[in-house]
C-alpha atoms as a PDB file:
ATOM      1  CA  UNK A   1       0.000   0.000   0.000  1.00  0.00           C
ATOM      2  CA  UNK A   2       1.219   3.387  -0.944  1.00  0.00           C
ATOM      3  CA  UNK A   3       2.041   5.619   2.037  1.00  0.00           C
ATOM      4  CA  UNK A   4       0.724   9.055   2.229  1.00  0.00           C
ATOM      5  CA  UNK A   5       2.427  12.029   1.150  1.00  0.00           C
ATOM      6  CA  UNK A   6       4.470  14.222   3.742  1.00  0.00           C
ATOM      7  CA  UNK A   7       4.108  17.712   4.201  1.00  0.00           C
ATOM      8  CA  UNK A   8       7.689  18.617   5.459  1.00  0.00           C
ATOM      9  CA  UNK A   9       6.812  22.104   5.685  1.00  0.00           C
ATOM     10  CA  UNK A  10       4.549  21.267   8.512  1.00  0.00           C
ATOM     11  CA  UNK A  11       7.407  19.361   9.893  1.00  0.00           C
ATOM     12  CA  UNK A  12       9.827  22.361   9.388  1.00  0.00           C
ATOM     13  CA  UNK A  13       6.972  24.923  11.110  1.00  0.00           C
ATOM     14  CA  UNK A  14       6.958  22.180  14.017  1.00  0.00           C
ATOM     15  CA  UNK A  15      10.670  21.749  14.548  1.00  0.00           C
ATOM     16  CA  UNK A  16      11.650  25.468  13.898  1.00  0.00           C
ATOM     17  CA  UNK A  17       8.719  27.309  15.814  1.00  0.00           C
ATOM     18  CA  UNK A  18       7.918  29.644  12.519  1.00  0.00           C
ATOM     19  CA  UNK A  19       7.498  29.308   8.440  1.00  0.00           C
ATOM     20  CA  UNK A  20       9.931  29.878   5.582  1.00  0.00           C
ATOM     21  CA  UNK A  21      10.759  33.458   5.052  1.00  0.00           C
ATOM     22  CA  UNK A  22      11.048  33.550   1.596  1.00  0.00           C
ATOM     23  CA  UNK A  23       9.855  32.284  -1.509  1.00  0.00           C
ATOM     24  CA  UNK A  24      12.041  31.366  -4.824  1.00  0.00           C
ATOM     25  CA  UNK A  25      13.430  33.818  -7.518  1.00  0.00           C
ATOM     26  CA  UNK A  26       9.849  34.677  -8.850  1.00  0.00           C
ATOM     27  CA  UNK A  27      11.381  36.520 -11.799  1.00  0.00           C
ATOM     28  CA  UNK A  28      13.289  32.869 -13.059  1.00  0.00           C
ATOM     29  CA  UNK A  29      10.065  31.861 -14.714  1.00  0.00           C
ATOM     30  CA  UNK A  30       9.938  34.455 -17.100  1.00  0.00           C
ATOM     31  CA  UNK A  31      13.608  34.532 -18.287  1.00  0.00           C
ATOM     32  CA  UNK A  32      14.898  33.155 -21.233  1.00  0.00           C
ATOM     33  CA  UNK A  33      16.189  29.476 -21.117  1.00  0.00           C
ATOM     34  CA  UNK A  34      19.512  28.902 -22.308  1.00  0.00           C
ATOM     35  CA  UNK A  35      21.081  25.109 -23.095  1.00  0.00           C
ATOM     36  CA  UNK A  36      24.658  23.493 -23.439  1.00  0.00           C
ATOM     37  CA  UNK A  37      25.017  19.975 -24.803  1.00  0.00           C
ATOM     38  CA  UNK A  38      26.759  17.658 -26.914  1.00  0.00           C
ATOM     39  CA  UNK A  39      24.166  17.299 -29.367  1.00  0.00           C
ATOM     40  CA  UNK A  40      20.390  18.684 -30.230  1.00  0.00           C
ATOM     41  CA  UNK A  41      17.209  17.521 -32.309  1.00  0.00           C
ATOM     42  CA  UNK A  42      14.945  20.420 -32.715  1.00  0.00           C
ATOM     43  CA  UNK A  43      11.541  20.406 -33.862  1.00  0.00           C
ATOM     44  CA  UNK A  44      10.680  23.533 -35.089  1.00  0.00           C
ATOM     45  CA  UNK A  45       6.195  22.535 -35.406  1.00  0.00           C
ATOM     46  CA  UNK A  46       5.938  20.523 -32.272  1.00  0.00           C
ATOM     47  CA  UNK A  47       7.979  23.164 -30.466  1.00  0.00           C
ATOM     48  CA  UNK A  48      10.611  20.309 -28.874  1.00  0.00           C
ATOM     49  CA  UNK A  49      13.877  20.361 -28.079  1.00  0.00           C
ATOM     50  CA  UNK A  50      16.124  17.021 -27.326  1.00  0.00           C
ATOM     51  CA  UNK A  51      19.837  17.980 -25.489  1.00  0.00           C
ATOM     52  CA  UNK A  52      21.781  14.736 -24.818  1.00  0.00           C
ATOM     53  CA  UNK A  53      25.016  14.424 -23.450  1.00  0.00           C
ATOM     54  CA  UNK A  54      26.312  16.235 -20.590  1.00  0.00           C
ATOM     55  CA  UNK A  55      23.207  18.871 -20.721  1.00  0.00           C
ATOM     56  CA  UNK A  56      23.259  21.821 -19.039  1.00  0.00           C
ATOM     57  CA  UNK A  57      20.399  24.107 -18.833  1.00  0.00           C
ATOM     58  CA  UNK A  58      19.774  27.455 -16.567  1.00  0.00           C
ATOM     59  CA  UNK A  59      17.026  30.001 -16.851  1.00  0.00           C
ATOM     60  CA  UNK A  60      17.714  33.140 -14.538  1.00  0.00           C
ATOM     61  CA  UNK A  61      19.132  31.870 -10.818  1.00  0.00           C
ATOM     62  CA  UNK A  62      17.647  28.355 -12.215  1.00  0.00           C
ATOM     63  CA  UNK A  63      20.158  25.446 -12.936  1.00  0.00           C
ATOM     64  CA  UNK A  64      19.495  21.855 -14.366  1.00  0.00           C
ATOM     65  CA  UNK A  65      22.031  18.905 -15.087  1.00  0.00           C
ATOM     66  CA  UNK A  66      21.067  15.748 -17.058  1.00  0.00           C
ATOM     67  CA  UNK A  67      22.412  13.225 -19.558  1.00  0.00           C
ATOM     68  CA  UNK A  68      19.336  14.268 -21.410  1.00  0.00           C
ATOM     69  CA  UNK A  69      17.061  16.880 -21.239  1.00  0.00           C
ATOM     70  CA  UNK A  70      13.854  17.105 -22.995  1.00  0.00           C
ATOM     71  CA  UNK A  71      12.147  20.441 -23.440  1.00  0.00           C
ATOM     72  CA  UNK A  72       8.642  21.642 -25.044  1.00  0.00           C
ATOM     73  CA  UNK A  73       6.965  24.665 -24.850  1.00  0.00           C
ATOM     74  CA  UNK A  74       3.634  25.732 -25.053  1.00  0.00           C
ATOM     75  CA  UNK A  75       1.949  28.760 -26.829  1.00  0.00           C
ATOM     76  CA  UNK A  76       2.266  31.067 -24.554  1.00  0.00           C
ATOM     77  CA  UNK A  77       5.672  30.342 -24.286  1.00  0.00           C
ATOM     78  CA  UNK A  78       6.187  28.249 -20.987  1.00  0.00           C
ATOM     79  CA  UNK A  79       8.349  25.653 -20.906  1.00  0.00           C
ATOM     80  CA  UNK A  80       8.450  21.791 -19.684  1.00  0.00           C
ATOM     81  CA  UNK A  81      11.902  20.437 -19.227  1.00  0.00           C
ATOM     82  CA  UNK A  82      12.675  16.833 -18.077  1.00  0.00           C
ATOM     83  CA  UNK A  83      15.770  15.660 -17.433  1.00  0.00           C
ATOM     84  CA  UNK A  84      16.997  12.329 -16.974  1.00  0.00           C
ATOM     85  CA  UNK A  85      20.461  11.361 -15.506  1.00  0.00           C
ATOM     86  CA  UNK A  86      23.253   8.701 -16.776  1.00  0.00           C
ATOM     87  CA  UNK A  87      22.559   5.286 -15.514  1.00  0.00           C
ATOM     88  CA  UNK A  88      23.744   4.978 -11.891  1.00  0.00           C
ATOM     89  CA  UNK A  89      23.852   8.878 -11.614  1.00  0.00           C
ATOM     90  CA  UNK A  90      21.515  11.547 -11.103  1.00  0.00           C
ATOM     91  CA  UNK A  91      20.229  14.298 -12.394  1.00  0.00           C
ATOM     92  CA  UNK A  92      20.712  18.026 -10.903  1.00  0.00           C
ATOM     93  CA  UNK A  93      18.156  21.029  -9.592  1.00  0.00           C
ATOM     94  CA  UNK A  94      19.498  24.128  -7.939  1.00  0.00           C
ATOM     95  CA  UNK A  95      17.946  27.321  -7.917  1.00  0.00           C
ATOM     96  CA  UNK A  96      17.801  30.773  -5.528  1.00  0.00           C
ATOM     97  CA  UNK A  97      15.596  31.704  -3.234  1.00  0.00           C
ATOM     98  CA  UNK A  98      14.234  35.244  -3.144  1.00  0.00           C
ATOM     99  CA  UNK A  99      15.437  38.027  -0.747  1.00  0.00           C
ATOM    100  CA  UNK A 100      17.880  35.932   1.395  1.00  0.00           C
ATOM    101  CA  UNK A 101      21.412  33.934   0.495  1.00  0.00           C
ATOM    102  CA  UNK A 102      19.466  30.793   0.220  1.00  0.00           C
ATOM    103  CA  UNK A 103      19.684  27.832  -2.283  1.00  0.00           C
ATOM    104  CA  UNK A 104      17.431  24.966  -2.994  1.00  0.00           C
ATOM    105  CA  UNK A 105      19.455  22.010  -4.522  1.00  0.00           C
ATOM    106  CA  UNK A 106      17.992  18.724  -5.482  1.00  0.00           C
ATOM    107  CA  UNK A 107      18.917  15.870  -7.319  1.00  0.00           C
ATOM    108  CA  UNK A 108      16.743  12.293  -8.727  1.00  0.00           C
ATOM    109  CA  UNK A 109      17.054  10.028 -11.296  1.00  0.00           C
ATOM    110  CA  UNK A 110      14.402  11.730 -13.544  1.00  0.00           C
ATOM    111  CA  UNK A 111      13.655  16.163 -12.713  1.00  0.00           C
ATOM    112  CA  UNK A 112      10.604  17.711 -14.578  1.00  0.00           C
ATOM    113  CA  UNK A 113      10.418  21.314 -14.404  1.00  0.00           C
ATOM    114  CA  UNK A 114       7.391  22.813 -15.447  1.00  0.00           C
ATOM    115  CA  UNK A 115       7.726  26.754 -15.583  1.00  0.00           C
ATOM    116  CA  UNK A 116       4.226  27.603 -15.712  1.00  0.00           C
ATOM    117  CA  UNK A 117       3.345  25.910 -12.488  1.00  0.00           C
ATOM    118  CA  UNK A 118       6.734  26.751 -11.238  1.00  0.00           C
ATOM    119  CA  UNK A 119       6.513  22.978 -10.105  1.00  0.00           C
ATOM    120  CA  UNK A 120       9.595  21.055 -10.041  1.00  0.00           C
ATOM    121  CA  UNK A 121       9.347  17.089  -9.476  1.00  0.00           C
ATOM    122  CA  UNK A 122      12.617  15.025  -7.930  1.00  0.00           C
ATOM    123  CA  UNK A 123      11.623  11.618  -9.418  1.00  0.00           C
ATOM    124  CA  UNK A 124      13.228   8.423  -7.623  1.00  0.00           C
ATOM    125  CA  UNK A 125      16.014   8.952  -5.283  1.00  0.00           C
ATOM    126  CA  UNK A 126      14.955  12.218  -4.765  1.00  0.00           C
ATOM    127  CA  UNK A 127      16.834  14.319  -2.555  1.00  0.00           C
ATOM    128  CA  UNK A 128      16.089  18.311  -1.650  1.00  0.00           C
ATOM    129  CA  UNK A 129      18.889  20.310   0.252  1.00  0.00           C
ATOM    130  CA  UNK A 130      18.786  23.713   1.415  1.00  0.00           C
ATOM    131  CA  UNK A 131      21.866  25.966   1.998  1.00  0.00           C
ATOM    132  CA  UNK A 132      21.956  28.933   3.895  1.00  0.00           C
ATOM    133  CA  UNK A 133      24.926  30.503   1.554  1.00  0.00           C
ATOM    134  CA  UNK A 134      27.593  27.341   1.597  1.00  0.00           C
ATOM    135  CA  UNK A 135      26.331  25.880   4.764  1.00  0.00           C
ATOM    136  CA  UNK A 136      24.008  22.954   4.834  1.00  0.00           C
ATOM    137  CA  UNK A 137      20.719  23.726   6.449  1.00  0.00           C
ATOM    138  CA  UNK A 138      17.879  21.102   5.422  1.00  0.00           C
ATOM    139  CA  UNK A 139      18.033  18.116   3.651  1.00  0.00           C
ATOM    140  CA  UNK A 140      15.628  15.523   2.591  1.00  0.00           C
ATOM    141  CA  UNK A 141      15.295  12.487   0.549  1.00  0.00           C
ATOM    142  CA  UNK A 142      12.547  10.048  -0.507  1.00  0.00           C
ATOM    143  CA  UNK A 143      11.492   8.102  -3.934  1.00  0.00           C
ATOM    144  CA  UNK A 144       9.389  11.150  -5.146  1.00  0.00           C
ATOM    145  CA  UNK A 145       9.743  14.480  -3.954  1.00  0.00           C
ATOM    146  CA  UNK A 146       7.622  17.860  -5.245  1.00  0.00           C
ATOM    147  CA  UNK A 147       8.553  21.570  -4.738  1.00  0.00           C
ATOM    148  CA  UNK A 148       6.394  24.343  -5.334  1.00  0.00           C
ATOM    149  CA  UNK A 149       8.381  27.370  -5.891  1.00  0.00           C
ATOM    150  CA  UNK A 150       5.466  29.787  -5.831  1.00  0.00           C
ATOM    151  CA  UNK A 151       5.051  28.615  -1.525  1.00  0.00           C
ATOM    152  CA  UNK A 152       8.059  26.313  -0.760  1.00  0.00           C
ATOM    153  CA  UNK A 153       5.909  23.852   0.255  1.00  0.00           C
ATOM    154  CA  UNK A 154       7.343  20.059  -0.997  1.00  0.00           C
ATOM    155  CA  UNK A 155       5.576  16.849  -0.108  1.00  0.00           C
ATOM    156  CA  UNK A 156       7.916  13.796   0.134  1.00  0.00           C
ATOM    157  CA  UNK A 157       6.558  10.310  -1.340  1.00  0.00           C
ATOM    158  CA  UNK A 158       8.036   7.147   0.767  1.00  0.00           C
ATOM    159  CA  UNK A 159       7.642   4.436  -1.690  1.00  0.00           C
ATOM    160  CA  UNK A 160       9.173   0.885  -0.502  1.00  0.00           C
ATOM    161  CA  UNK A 161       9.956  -0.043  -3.914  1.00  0.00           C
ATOM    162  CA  UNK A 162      11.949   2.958  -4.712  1.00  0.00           C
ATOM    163  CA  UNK A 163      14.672   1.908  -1.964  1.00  0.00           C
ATOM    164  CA  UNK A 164      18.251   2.370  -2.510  1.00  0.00           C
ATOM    165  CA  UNK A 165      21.059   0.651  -0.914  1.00  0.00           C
ATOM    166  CA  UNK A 166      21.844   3.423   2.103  1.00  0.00           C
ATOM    167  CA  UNK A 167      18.127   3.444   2.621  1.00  0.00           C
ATOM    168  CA  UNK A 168      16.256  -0.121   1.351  1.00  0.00           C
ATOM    169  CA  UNK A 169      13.188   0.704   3.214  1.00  0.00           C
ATOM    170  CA  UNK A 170      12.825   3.660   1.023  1.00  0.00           C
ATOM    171  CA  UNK A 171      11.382   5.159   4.321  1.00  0.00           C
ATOM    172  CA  UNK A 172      11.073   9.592   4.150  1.00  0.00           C
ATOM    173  CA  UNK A 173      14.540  10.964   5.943  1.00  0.00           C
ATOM    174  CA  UNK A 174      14.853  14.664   6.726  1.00  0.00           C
ATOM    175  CA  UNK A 175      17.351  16.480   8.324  1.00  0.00           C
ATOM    176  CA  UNK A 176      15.908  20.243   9.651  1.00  0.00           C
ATOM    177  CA  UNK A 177      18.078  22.827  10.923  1.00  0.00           C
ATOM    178  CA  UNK A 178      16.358  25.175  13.678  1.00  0.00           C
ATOM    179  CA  UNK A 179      15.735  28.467  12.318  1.00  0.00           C
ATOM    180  CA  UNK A 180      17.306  31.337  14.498  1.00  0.00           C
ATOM    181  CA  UNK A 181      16.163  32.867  17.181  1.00  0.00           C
ATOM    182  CA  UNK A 182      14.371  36.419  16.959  1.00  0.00           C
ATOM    183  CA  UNK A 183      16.911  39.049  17.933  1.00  0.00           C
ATOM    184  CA  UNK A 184      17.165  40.365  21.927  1.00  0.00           C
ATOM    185  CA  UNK A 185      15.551  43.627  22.442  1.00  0.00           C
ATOM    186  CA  UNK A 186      17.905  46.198  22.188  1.00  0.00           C
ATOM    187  CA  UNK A 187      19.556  48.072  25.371  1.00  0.00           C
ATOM    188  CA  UNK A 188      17.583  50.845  26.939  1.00  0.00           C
ATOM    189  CA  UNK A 189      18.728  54.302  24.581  1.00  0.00           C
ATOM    190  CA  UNK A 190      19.259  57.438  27.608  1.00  0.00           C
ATOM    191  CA  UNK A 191      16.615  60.394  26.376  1.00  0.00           C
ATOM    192  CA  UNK A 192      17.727  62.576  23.714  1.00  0.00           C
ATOM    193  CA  UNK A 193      19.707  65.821  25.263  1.00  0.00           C
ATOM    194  CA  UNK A 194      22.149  63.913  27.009  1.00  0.00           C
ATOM    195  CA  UNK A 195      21.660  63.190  30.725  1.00  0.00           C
ATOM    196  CA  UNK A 196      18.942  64.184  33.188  1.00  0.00           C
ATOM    197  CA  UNK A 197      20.014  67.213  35.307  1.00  0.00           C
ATOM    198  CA  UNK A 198      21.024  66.843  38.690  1.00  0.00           C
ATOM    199  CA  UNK A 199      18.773  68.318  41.816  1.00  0.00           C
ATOM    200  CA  UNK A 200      20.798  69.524  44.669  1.00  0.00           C
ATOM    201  CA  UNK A 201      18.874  71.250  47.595  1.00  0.00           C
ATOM    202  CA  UNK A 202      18.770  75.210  48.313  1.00  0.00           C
ATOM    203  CA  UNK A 203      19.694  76.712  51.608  1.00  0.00           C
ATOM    204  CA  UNK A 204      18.067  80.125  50.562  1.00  0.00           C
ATOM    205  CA  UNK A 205      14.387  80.908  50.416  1.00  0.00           C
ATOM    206  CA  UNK A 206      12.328  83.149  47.680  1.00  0.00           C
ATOM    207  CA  UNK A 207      13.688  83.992  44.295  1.00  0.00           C
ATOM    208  CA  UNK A 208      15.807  86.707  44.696  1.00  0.00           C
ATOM    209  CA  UNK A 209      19.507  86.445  44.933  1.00  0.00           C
ATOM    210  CA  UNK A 210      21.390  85.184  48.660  1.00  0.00           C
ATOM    211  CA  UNK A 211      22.192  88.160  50.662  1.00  0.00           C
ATOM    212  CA  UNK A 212      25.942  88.787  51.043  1.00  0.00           C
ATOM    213  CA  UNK A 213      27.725  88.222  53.963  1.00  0.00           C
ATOM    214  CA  UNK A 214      28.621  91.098  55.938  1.00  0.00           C
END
C-alpha cells in the first residue's frame, strides 16, 4: 500500500517554531532558457527540443544537469523540461531563493520542471537540500519528492519499492536545521539631550539672589 504524502513544511513549522521566510526567484520563470550539450534535435512545429550528453540548462538563478534533457513549450511560451540522468547517476536542480542567500538544490534520477506551475518534481532517489549561503541547512530524501516554488511547500513520497542501498526501506529521511532565534531587544537608549540634570537642595528661600555676607 502506498504511504501518504508528507508535508515537510509542517514538519519544518513544528521543529523550527515559525514558516519559511522567503519564496524562490519569482522573476526565473519568465527569463529566457539557455542550453549546453553535446548534441540537439529540434523540432521547429511541435515546439521540442532534445539535449543529450552532458546537458546543461539554466534560466535566470535556475540550474538543471542531465544526460538528457527534454524540453517543449507551449503557446504562450512556458516551458516543460525533463531531465533524466546517466545510468547509476543523477540528475541536478538548484535554484535561488528570493530576498535571502538561500539555495534549494535537489537531485533524482528523472527532474521535470514545469515553468508555468513553477513545479519542479525530484523523481526516484529524490533528494532536496537547502543551503543557507555554503552551509548545509535542510536536507531531505525520498522516492518522489515535489517543490512548489510559488510557496516552498514540498511533499515527500516514501515508496518501498523505490529503496536504494543506504536506505532499502525507502522510508522519508529529513534532516531540519532550527531556524534562528528572533533578535534580543535592544539596550535601553538614555533620552535625547544627554543626561537628566542633577537636583541639589537650596539653603536660601524666595527667588531673589542670597544676601551677602557682611
Amino acid at each position: 500500500m502506498k504511504r501518504p504524502f508528507l508535508s515537510l513544511l509542517l514538519v519544518a513549522a513544528v521543529a523550527a517554531g515559525t514558516a519559511l521566510p522567503a519564496t524562490a526567484e519569482r522573476a526565473d520563470r519568465d527569463k529566457p532558457m539557455h542550453a549546453e550539450a553535446d548534441s540537439l534535435r529540434y523540432d521547429d512545429l511541435k515546439q521540442t527540443s532534445v539535449f543529450t550528453g552532458n546537458v546543461v540548462i539554466t534560466k535566470g538563478t535556475t540550474v538543471i544537469r542531465g544526460a538528457q534533457v527534454n524540453v517543449s513549450q507551449d503557446p504562450e511560451g512556458y516551458q516543460l523540461a525533463v531531465a533524466t540522468a546517466a545510468p547509476g547517476k543523477l540528475a541536478y536542480y538548484r535554484k535561488k531563493r528570493d530576498g535571502v542567500d538561500e539555495y534549494i538544490e535537489g537531485e533524482g534520477e528523472r527532474i521535470e520542471y514545469d515553468s508555468r506551475a513553477d513545479l519542479v518534481k525530484f523523481i526516484k532517489r529524490g533528494v532536496v537540500r537547502r543551503y543557507k549561503g555554503a552551509v548545509l541547512s535542510d536536507e531531505t530524501s525520498g522516492a518522489l519528492i515535489v517543490y512548489d516554488n510559488n510557496t516552498d511547500v514540498f511533499t515527500v513520497d516514501a515508496g518501498d519499492k523505490n529503496g536504494s542501498a543506504a536506505n532499502p526501506g525507502g522510508r522519508v529521511r529529513a534532516m531540519l536545521s532550527p531556524r534562528a532565534a528572533a533578535p534580543a531587544a535592544s539596550a535601553a537608549v538614555p533620552p535625547p539631550g544627554g543626561p537628566r540634570p542633577v537636583l541639589r537642595p537650596s539653603t536660601t528661600l524666595g527667588t531673589g539672589a542670597a544676601p551677602k555676607a557682611p
